[in-house]
Protein backbone atom coordinates (compact mmCIF):
# COMPACT_ATOMS: atom_id res chain seq x y z
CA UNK A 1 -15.06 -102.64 123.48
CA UNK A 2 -13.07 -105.79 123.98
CA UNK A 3 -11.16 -107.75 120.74
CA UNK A 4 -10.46 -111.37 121.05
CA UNK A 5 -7.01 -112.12 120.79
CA UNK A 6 -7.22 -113.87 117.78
CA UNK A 7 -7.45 -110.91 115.69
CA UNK A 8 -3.28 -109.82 116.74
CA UNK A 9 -3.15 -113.84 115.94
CA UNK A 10 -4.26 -113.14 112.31
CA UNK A 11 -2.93 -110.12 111.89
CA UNK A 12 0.73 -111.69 112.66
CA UNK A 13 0.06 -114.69 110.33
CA UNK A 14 -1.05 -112.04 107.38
CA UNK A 15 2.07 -110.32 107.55
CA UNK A 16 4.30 -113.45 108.02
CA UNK A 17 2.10 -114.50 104.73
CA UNK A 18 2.65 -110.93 103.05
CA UNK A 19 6.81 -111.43 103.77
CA UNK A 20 6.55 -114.95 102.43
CA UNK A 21 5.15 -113.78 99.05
CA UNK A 22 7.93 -111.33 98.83
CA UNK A 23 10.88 -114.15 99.53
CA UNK A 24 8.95 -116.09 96.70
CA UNK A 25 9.16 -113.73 94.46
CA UNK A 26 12.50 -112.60 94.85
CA UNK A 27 13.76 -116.21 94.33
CA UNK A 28 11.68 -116.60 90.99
CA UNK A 29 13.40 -113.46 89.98
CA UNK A 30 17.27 -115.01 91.36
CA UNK A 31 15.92 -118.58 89.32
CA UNK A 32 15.23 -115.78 85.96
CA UNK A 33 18.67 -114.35 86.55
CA UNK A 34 17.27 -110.94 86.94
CA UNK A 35 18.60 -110.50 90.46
CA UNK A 36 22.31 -110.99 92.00
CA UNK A 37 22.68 -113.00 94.90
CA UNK A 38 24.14 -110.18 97.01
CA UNK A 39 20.43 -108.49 96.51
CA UNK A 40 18.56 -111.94 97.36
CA UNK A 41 20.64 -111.79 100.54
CA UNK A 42 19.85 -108.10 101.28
CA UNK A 43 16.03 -109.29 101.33
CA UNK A 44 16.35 -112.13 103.62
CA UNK A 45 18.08 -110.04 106.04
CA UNK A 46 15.35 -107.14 105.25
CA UNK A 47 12.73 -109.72 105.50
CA UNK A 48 14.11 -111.09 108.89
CA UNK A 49 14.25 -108.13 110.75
CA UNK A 50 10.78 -107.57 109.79
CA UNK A 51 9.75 -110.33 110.91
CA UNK A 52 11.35 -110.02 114.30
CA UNK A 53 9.89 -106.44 114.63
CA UNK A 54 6.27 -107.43 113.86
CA UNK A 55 6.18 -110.28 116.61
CA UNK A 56 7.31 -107.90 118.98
CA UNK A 57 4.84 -105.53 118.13
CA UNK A 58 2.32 -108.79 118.95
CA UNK A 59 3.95 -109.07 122.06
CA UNK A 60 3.57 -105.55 123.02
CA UNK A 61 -0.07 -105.30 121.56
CA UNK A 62 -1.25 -108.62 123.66
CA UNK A 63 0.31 -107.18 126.83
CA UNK A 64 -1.37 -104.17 126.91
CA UNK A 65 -4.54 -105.36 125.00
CA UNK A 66 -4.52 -107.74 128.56
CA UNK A 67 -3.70 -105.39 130.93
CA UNK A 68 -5.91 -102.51 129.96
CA UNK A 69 -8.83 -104.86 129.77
CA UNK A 70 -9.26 -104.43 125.54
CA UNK A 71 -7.67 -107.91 124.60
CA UNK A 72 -9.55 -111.28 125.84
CA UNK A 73 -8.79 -114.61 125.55
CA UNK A 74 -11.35 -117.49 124.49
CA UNK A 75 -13.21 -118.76 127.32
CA UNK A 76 -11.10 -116.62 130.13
CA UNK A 77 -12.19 -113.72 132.15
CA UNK A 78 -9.98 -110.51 132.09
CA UNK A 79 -9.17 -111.04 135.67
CA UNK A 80 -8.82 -114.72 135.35
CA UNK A 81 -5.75 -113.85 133.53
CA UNK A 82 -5.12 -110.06 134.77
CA UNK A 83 -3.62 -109.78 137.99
CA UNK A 84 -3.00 -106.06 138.96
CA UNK A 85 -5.90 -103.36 137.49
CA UNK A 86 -4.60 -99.91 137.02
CA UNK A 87 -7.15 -97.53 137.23
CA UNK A 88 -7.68 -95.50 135.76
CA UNK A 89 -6.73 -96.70 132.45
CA UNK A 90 -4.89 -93.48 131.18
CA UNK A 91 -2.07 -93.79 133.75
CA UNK A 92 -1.21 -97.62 132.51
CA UNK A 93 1.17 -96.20 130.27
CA UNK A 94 3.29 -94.49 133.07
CA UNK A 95 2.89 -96.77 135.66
CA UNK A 96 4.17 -99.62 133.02
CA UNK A 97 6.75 -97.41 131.81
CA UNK A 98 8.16 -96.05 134.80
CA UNK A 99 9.96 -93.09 133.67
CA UNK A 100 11.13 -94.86 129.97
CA UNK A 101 10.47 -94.45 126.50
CA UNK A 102 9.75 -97.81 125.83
CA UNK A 103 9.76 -101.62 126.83
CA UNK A 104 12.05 -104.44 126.10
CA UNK A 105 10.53 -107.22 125.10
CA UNK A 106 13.21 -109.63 123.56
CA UNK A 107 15.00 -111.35 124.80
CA UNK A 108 11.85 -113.33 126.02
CA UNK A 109 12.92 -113.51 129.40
CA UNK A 110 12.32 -110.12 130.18
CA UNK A 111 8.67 -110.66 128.55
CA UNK A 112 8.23 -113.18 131.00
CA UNK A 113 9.69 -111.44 134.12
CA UNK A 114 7.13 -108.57 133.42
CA UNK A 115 4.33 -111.01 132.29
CA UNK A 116 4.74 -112.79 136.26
CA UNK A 117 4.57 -109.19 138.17
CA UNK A 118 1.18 -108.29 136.18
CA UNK A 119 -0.47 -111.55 135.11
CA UNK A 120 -1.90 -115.01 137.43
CA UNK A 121 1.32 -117.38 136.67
CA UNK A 122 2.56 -114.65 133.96
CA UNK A 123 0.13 -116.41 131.65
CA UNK A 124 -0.18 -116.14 128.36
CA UNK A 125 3.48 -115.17 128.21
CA UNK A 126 4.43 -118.06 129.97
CA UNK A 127 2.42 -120.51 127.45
CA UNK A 128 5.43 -121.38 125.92
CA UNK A 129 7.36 -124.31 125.92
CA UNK A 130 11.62 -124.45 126.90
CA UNK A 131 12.49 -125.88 123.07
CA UNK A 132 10.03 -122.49 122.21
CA UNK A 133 12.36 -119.94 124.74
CA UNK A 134 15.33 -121.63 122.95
CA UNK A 135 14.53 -121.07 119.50
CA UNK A 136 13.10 -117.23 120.54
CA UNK A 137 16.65 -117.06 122.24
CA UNK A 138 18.58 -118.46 118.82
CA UNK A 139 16.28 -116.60 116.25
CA UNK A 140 16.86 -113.34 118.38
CA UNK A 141 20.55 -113.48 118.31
CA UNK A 142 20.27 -114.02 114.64
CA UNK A 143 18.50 -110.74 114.04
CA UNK A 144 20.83 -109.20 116.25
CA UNK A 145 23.86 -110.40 114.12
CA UNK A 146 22.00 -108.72 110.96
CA UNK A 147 21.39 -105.84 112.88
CA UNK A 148 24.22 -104.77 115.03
CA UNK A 149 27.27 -106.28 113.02
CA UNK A 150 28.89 -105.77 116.89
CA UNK A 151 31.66 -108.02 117.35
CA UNK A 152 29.30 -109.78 120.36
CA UNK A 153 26.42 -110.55 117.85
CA UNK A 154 28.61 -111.73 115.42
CA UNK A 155 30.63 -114.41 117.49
CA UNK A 156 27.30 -115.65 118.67
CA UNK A 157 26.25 -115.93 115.09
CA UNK A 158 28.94 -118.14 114.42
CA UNK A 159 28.61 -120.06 117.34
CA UNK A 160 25.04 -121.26 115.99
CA UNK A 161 26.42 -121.88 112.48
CA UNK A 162 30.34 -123.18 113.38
CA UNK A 163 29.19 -126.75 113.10
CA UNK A 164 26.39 -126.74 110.03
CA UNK A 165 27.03 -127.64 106.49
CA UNK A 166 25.55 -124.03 104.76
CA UNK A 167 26.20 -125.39 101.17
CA UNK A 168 27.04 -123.35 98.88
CA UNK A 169 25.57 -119.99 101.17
CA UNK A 170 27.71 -117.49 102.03
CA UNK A 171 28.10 -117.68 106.34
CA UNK A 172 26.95 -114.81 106.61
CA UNK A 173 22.73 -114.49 108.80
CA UNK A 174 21.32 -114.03 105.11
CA UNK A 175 23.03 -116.81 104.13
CA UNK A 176 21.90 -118.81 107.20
CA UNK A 177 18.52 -117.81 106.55
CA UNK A 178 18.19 -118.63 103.17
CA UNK A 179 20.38 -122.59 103.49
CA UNK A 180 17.76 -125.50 103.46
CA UNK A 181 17.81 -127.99 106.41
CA UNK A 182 15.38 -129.37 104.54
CA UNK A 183 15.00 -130.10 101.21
CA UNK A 184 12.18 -127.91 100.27
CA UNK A 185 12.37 -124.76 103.34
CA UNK A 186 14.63 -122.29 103.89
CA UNK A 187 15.79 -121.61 107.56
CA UNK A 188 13.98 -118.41 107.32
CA UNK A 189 10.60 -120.53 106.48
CA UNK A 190 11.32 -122.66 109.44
CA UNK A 191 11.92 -119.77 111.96
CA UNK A 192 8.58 -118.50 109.99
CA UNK A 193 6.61 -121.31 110.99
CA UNK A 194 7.52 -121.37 114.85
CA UNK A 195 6.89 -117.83 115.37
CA UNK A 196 3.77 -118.43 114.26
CA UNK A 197 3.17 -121.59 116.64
CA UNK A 198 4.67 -119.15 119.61
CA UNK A 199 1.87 -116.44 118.70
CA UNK A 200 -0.92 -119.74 118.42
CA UNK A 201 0.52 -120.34 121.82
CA UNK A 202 0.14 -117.11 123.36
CA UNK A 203 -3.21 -115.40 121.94
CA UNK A 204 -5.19 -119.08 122.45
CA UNK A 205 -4.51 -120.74 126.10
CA UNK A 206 -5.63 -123.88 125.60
CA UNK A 207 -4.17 -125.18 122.14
């Protein structure tokens, strides 16, 4: 039985929503004084790689929702948008795989250099827009920095930060994350908000 690719859409947005209640709440309690800063900043960083993990898993879920003819997209035929059909459907897995655990799916580029071998035009994968590769590219080596604490990740951290006025935030990703560009969201809102747009863009091809 086929889904519609909406319902990965919605499922992404309700845990984006889900994480968003949780930063709330854990700035109420920093506003009470019944948390440290230090622990605020453990969250965002928390927070951010969990967010980072759950749009890959939408990634990962649309690409093989696609290829193994489960996953449609409004008003498009599977093979309008599937290129290759492996058949029979239990030997997807190893033919995709080719010998490895798993896939790669960040950075995006390797998304899209898959998408092109098995999809017409590598669509949906390719429904994104160059300011939308840069910020995947920018956001990833942000949860990178949190994650790795390699010297690499780290000097590309503070590349993206050398020239911004943090405030009072520690320069540290957390800290990033949880400065205001704006006067009412947090980085970490921001990068909320265009993940979200990216998954619109993939799971509905004409938005």
């Amino acid at each position: 039985m086929q889904e519609n690719a909406e319902i990965l859409l919605n499922e992404f947005r309700s845990r984006v929503e889900k994480k968003e209640l949780t930063r709330t709440k854990i700035e109420n309690l920093f506003v009470d004084n019944s948390l440290d800063e230090s622990d605020v900043l453990t969250v965002y960083d928390g927070l951010f790689l969990g967010l980072f993990t759950d749009f890959e898993q939408l990634l990962e879920e649309l690409f093989w929702g696609l290829l193994g003819g489960k996953i449609t997209i409004d008003g498009h035929k599977i093979n309008e948008i599937r290129k290759v059909k492996i058949s029979p459907r239990s030997e997807i897995n190893s033919v995709i795989l080719g010998g490895q655990r798993y896939l790669d799916w960040l950075p995006y580029e390797k998304t899209i250099e898959r998408a092109k071998i098995f999809f017409h035009d590598g669509v949906p994968f390719t429904n994104i827009d160059s300011d939308q590769k840069n910020n995947l590219r920018y956001y990833h080596r942000i949860r990178n920095a949190i994650a790795h604490k390699s010297p690499k990740s780290q000097a590309y951290f503070n590349k993206i930060i050398q020239n911004l006025p943090l405030l009072s935030s520690p320069r540290t990703p957390a800290g990033y994350l949880r400065s205001k560009p704006r006067r009412q969201e947090t980085q970490y809102e921001i990068a909320s908000a265009q993940l979200i747009q990216i998954a619109l863009n993939l799971c509905r091809i004409n938005v």
